[in-house]
Protein backbone atom coordinates (compact mmCIF):
# COMPACT_ATOMS: atom_id res chain seq x y z
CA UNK A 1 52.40 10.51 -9.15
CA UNK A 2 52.66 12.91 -6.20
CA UNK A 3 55.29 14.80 -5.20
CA UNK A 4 55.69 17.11 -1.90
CA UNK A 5 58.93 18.83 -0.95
CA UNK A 6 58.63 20.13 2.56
CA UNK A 7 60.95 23.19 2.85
CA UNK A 8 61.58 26.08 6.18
CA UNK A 9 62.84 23.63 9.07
CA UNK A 10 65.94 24.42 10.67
CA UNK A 11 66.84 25.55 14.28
CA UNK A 12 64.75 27.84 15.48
CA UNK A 13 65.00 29.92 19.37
CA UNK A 14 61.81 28.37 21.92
CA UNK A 15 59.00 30.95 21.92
CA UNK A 16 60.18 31.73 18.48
CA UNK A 17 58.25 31.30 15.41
CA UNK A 18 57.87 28.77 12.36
CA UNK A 19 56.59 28.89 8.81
CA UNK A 20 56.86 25.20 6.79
CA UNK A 21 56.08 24.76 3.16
CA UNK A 22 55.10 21.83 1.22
CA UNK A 23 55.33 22.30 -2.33
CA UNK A 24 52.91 19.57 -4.31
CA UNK A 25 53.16 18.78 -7.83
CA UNK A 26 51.83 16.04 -10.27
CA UNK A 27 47.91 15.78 -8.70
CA UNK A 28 45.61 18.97 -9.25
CA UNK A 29 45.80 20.81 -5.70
CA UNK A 30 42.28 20.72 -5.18
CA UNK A 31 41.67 16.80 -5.02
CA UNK A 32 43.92 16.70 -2.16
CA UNK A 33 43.79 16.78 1.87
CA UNK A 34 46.80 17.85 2.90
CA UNK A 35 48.68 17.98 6.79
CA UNK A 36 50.92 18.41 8.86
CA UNK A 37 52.22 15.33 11.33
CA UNK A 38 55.55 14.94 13.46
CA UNK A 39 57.47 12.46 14.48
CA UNK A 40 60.18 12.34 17.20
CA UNK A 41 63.10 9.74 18.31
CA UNK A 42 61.11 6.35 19.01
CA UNK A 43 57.61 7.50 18.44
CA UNK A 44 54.90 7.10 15.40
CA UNK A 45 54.25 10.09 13.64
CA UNK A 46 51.22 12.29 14.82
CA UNK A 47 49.28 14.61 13.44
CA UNK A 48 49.78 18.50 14.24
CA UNK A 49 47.23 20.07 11.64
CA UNK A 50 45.24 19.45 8.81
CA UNK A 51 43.27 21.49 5.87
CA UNK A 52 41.06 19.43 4.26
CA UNK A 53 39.70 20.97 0.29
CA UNK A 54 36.70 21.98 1.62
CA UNK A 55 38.75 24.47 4.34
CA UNK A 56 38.14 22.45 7.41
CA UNK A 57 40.98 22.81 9.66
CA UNK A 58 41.86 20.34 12.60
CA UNK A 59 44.75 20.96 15.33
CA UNK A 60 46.36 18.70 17.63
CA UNK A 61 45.70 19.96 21.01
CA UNK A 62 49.16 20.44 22.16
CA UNK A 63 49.24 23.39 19.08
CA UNK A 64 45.75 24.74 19.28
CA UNK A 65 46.24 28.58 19.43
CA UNK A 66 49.96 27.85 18.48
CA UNK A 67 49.61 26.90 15.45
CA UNK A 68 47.94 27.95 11.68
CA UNK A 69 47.89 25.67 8.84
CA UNK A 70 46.93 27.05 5.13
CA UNK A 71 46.99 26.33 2.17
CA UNK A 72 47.24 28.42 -1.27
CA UNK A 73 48.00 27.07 -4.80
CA UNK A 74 49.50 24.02 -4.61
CA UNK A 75 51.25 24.50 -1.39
CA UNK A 76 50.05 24.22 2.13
CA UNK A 77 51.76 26.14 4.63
CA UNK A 78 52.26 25.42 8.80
CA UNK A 79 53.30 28.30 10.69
CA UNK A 80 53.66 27.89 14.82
CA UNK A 81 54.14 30.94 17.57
CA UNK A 82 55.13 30.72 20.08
CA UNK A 83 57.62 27.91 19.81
CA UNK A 84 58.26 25.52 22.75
CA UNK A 85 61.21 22.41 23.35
CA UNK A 86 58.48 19.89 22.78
CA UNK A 87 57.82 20.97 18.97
CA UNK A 88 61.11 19.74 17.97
CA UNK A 89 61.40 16.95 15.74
CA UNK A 90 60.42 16.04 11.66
CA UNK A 91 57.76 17.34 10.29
CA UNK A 92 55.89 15.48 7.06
CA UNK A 93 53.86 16.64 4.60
CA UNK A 94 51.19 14.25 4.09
CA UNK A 95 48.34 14.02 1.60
CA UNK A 96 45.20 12.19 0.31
CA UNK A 97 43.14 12.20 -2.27
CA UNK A 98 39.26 12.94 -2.14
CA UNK A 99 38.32 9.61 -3.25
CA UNK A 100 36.41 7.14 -1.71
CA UNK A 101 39.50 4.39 -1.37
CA UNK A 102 42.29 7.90 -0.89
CA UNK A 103 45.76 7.23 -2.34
CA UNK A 104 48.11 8.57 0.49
CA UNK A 105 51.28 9.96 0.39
CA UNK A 106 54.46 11.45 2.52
CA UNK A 107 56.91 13.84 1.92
CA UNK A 108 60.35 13.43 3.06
CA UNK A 109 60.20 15.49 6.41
CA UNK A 110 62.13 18.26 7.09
CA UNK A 111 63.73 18.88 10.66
CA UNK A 112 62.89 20.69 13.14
CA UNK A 113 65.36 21.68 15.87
CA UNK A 114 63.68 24.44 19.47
CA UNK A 115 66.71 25.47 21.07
CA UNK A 116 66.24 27.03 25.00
């Protein structure tokens, strides 16, 4: 089974930066699609970036040119400059398999707090 461990939130100063880290373990690195969504107070979760195994790369619009997601080993990486109020909130690691019916799975979100 899959494991992800999102690490890096905290609170961090608007038009500051932001590196997270999702550590996956127990599925071979490159069978998985791996991204980035957030969710705030009374809202679904939405995606902010994703890096698919074949390096394809897709950004929500309200990061594009904010925002950089990579990933290396068998972690994938977000990191967002400048910061602004509106990217507070949890962010989950998310991943699926490269199979034709994907098994999908979450990590357990790690907070995210833009102070002004």
């Amino acid at each position: 089974q899959l494991k992800l461990v999102e690490s890096g939130g905290g609170l961090v100063q608007a038009g500051g930066s932001l590196r997270l880290s999702c550590r996956s373990s127990g599925i071979h690195f490159s069978f998985l699609n791996m991204a980035w969504y957030r969710q705030v107070p009374g809202s679904q979760r939405e995606l902010v970036a994703s890096a698919a195994t074949d390096g394809t790369t897709i950004y929500a619009e309200v990061v594009q040119g904010r925002a950089a997601i990579s990933r290396n080993e068998n972690t994938v990486y977000l990191e967002m400059a400048p910061l602004k109020l509106q990217d507070a909130g949890v962010y989950y690691c998310y991943a699926s398999t490269i199979a034709r019916t994907p098994d999908t799975f979450w990590g357990r979100g790690t907070q995210v707090t833009v102070s002004s």
